[in-house]
PDB file of N, CA and C in Angstrom:
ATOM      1  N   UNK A   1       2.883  -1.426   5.362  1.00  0.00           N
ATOM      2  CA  UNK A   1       3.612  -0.203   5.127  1.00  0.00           C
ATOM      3  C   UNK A   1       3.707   0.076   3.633  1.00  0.00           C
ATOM      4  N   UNK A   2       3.797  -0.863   3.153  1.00  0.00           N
ATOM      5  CA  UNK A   2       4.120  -0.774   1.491  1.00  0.00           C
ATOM      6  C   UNK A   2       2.687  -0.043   1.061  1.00  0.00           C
ATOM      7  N   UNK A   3       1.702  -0.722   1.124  1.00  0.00           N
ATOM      8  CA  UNK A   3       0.191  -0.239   0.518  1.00  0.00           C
ATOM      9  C   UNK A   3       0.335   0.775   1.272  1.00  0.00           C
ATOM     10  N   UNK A   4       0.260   1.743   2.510  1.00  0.00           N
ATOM     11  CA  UNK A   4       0.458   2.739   2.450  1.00  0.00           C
ATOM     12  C   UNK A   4       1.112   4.080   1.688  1.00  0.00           C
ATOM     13  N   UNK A   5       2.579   3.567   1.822  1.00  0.00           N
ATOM     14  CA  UNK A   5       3.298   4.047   0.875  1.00  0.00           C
ATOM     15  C   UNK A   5       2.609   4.984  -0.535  1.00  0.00           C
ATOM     16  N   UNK A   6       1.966   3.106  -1.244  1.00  0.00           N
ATOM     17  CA  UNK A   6       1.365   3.594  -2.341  1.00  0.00           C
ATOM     18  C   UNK A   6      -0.102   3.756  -2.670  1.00  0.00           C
ATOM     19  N   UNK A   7      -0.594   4.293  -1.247  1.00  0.00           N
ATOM     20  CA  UNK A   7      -1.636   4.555  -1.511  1.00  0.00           C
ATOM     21  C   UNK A   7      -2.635   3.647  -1.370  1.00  0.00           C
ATOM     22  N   UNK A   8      -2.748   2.406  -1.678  1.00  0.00           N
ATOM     23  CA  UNK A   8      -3.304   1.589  -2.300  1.00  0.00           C
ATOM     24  C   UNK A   8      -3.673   0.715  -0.707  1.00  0.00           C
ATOM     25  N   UNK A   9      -5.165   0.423  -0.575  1.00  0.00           N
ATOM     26  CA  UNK A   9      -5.751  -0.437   0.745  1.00  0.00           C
ATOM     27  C   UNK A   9      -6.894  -0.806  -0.621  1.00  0.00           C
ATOM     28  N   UNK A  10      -6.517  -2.215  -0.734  1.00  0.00           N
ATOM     29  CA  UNK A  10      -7.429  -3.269  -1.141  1.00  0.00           C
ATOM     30  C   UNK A  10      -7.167  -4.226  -0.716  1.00  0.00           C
ATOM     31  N   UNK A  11      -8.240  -5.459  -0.932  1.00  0.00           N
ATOM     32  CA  UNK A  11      -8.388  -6.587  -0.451  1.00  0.00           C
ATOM     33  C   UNK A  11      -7.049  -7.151  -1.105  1.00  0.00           C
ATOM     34  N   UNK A  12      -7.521  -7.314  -2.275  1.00  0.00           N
ATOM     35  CA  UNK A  12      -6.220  -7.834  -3.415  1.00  0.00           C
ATOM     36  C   UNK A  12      -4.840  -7.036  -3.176  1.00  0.00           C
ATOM     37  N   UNK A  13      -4.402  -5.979  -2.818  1.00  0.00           N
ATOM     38  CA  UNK A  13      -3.191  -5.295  -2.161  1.00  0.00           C
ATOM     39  C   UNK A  13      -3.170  -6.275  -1.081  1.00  0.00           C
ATOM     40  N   UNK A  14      -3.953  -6.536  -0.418  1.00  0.00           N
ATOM     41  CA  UNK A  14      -3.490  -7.539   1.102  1.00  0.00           C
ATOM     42  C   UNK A  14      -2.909  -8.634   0.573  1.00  0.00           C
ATOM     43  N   UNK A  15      -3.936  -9.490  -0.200  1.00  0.00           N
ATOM     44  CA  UNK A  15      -3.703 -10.428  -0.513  1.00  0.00           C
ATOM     45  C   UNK A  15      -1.891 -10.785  -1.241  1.00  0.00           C
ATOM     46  N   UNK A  16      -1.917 -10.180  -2.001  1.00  0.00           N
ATOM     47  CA  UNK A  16      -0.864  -9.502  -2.951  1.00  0.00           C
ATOM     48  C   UNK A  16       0.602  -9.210  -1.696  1.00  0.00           C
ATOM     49  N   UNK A  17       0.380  -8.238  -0.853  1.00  0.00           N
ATOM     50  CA  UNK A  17       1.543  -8.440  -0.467  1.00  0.00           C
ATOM     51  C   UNK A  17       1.874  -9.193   1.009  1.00  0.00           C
ATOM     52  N   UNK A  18       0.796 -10.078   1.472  1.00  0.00           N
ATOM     53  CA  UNK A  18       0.594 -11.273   2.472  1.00  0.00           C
ATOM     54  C   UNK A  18       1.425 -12.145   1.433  1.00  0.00           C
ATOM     55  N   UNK A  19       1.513 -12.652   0.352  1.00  0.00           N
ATOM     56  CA  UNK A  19       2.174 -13.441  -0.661  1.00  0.00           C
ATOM     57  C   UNK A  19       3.700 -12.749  -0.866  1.00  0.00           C
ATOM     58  N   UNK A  20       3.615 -11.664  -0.860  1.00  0.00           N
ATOM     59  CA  UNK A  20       5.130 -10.960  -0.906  1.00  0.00           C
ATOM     60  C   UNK A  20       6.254 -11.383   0.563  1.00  0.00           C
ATOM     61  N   UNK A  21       5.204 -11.267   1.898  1.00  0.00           N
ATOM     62  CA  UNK A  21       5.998 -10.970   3.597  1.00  0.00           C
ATOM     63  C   UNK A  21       6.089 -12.315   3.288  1.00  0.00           C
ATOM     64  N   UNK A  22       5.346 -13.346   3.037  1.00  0.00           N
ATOM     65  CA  UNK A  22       4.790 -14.438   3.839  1.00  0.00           C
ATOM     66  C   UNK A  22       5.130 -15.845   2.928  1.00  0.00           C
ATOM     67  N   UNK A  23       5.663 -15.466   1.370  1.00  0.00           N
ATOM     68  CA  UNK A  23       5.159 -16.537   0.291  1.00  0.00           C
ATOM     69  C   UNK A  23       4.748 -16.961   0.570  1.00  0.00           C
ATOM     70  N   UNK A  24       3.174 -16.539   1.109  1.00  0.00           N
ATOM     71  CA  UNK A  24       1.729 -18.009   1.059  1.00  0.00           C
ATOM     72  C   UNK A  24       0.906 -17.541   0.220  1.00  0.00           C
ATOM     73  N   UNK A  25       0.025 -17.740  -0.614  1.00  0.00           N
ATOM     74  CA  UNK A  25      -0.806 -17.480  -1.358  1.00  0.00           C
ATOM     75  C   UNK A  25      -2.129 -17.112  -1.195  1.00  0.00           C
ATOM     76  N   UNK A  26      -2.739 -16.218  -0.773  1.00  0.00           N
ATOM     77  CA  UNK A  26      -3.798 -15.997  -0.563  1.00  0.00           C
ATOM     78  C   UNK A  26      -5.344 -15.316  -1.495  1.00  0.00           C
ATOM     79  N   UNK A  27      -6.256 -15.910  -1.408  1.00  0.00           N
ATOM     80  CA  UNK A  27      -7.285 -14.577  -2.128  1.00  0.00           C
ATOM     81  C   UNK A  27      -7.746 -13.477  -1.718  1.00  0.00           C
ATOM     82  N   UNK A  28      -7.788 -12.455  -2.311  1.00  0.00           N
ATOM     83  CA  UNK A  28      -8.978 -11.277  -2.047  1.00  0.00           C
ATOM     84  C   UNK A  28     -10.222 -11.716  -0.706  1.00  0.00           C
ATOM     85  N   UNK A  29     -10.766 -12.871  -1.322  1.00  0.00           N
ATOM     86  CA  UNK A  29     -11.539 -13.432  -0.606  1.00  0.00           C
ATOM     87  C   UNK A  29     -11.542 -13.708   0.667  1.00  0.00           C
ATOM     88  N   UNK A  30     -10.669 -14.732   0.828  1.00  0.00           N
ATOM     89  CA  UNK A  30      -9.637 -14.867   2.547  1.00  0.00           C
ATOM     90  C   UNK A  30      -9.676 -13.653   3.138  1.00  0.00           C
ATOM     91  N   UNK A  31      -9.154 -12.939   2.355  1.00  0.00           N
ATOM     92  CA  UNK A  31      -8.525 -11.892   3.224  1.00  0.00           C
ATOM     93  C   UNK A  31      -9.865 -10.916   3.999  1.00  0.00           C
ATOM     94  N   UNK A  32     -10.494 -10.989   3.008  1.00  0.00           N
ATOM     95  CA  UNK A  32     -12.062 -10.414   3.410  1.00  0.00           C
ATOM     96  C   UNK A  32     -12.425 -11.028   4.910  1.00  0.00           C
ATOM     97  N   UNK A  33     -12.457 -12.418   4.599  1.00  0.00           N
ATOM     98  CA  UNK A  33     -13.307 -13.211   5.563  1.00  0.00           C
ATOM     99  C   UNK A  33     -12.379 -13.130   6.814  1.00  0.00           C
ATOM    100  N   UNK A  34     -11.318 -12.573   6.845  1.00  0.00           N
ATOM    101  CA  UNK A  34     -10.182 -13.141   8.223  1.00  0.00           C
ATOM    102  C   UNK A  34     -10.809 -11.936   8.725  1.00  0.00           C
ATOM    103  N   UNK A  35     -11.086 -10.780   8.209  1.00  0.00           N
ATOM    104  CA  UNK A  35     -10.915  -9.526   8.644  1.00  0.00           C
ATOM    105  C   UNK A  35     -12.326  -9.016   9.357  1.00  0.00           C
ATOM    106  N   UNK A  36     -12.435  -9.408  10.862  1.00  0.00           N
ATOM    107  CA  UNK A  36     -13.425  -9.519  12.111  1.00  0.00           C
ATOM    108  C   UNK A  36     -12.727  -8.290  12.730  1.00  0.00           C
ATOM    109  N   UNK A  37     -14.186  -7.719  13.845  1.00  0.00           N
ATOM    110  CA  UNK A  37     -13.700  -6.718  14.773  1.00  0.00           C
ATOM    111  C   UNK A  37     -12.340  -6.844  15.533  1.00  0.00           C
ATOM    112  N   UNK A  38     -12.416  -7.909  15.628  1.00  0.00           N
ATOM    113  CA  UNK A  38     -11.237  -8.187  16.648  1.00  0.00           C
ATOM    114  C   UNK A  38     -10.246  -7.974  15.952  1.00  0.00           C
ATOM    115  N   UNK A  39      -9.918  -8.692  14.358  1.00  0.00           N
ATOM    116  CA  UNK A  39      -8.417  -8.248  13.925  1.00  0.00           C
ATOM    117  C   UNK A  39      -8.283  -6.500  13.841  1.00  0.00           C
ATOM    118  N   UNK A  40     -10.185  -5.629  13.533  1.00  0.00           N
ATOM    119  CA  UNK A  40      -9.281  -4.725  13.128  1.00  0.00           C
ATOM    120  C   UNK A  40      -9.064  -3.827  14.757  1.00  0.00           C
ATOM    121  N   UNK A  41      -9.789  -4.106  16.175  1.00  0.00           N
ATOM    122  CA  UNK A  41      -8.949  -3.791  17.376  1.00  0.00           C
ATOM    123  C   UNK A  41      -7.765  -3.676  17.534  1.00  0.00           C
ATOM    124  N   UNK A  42      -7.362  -5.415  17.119  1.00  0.00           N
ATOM    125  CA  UNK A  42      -5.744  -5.837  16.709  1.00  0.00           C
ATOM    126  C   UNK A  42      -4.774  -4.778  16.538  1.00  0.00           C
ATOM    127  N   UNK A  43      -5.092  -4.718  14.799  1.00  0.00           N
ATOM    128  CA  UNK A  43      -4.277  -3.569  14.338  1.00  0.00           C
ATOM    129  C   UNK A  43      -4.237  -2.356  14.400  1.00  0.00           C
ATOM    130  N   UNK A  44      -5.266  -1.815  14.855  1.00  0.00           N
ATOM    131  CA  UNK A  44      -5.480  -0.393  15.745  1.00  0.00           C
ATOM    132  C   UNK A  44      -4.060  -0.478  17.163  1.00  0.00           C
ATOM    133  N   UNK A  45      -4.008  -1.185  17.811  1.00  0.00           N
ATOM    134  CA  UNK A  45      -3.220  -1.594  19.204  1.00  0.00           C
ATOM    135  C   UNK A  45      -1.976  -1.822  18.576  1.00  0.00           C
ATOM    136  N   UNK A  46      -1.812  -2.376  17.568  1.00  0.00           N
ATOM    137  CA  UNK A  46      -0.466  -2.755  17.024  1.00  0.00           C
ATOM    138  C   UNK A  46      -0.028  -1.971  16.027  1.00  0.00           C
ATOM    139  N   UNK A  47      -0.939  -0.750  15.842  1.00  0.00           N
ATOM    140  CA  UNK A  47      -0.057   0.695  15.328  1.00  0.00           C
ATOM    141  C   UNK A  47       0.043   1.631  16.048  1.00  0.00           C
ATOM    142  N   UNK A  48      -0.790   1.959  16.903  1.00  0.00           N
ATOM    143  CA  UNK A  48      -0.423   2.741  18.349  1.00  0.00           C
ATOM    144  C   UNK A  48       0.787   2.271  18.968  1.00  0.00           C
ATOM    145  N   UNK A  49       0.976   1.277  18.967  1.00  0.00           N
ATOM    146  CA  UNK A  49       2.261   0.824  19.937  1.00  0.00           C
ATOM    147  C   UNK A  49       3.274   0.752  19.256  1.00  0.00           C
ATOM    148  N   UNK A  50       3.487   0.479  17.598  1.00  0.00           N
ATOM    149  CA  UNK A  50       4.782   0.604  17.050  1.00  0.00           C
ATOM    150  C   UNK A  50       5.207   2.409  16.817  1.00  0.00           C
ATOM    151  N   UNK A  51       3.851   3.243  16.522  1.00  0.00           N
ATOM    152  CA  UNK A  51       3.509   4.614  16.527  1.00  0.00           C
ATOM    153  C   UNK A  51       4.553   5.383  17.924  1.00  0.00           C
ATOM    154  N   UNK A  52       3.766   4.419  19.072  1.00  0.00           N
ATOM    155  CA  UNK A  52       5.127   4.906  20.517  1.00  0.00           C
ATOM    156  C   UNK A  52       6.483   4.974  20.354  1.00  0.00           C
ATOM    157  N   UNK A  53       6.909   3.247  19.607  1.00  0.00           N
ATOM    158  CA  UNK A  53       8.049   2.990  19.646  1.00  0.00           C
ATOM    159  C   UNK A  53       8.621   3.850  18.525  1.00  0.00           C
ATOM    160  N   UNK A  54       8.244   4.311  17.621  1.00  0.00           N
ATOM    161  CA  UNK A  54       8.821   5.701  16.613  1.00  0.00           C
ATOM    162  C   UNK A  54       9.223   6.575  17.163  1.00  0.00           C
ATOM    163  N   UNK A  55       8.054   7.209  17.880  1.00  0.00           N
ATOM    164  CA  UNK A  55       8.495   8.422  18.530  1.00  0.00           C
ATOM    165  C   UNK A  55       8.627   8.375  20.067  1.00  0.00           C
ATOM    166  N   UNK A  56       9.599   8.352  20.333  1.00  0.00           N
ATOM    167  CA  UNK A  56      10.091   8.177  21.797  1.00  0.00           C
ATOM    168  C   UNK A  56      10.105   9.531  22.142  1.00  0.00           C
ATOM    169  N   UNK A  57       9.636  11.027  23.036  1.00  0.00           N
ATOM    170  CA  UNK A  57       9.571  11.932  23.382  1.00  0.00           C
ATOM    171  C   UNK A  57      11.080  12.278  23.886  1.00  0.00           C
ATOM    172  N   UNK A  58      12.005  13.524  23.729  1.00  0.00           N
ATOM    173  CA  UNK A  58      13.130  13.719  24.079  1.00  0.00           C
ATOM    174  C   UNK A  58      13.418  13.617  25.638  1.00  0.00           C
ATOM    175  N   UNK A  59      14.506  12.806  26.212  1.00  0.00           N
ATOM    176  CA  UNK A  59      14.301  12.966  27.824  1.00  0.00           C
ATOM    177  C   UNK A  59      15.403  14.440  27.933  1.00  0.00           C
ATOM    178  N   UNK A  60      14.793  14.587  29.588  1.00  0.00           N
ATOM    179  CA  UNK A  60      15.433  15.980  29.550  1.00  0.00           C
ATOM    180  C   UNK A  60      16.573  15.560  30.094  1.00  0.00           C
ATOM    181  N   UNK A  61      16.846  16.666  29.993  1.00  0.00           N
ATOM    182  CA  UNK A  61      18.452  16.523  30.099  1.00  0.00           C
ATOM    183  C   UNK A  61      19.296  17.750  30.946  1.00  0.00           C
ATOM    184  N   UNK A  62      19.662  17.189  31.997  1.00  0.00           N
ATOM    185  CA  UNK A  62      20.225  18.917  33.136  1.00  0.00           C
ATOM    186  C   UNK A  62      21.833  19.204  31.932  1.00  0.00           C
ATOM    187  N   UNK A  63      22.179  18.607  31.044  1.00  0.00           N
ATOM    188  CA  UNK A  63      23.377  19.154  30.361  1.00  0.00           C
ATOM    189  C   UNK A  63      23.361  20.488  30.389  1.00  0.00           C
ATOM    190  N   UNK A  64      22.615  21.138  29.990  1.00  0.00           N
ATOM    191  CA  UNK A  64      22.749  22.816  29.522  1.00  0.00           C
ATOM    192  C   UNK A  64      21.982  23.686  30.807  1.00  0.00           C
ATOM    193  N   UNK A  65      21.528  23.022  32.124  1.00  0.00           N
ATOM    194  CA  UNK A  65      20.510  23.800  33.085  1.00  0.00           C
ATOM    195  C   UNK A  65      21.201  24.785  33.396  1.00  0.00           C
ATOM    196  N   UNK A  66      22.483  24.797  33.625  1.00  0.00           N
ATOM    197  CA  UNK A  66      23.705  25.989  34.257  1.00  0.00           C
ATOM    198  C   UNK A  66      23.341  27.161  33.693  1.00  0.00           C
ATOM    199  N   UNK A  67      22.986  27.179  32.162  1.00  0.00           N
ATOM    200  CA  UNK A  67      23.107  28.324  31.168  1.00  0.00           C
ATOM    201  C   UNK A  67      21.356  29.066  31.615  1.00  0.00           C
ATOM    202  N   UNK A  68      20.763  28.729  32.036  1.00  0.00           N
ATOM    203  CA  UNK A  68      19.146  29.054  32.508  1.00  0.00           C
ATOM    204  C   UNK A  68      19.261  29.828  33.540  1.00  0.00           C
TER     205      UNK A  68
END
């Protein structure tokens, strides 16, 4: 969310704030090599689904149906 924020999708932004969430230390490098089809499926599925949980659609509601 943060590199969004600011714009910023680099390797070294990953790396950088994986060391910020996580204090583990990582390289540019690592981060390259972790990053297979499958993680980026992963995170495709795991922003769609937090994306749902944002926006929950209004339920209806018979409160005001009388006035119709």
């Amino acid at each position: 969310m943060l590199m969004a924020i600011k714009g910023v999708n680099t390797f070294s932004s990953w790396a950088e704030n994986i060391n910020i969430l996580c204090g583990k230390t990582v390289s540019k490098q690592s981060v390259f090599e972790r990053l297979t089809k499958r993680t980026v499926v992963f995170t495709k599925q795991l922003l769609a689904h937090q994306l749902m949980q944002w926006y929950k659609p209004p339920v209806a509601s018979n409160l005001l149906k009388a006035f119709t």
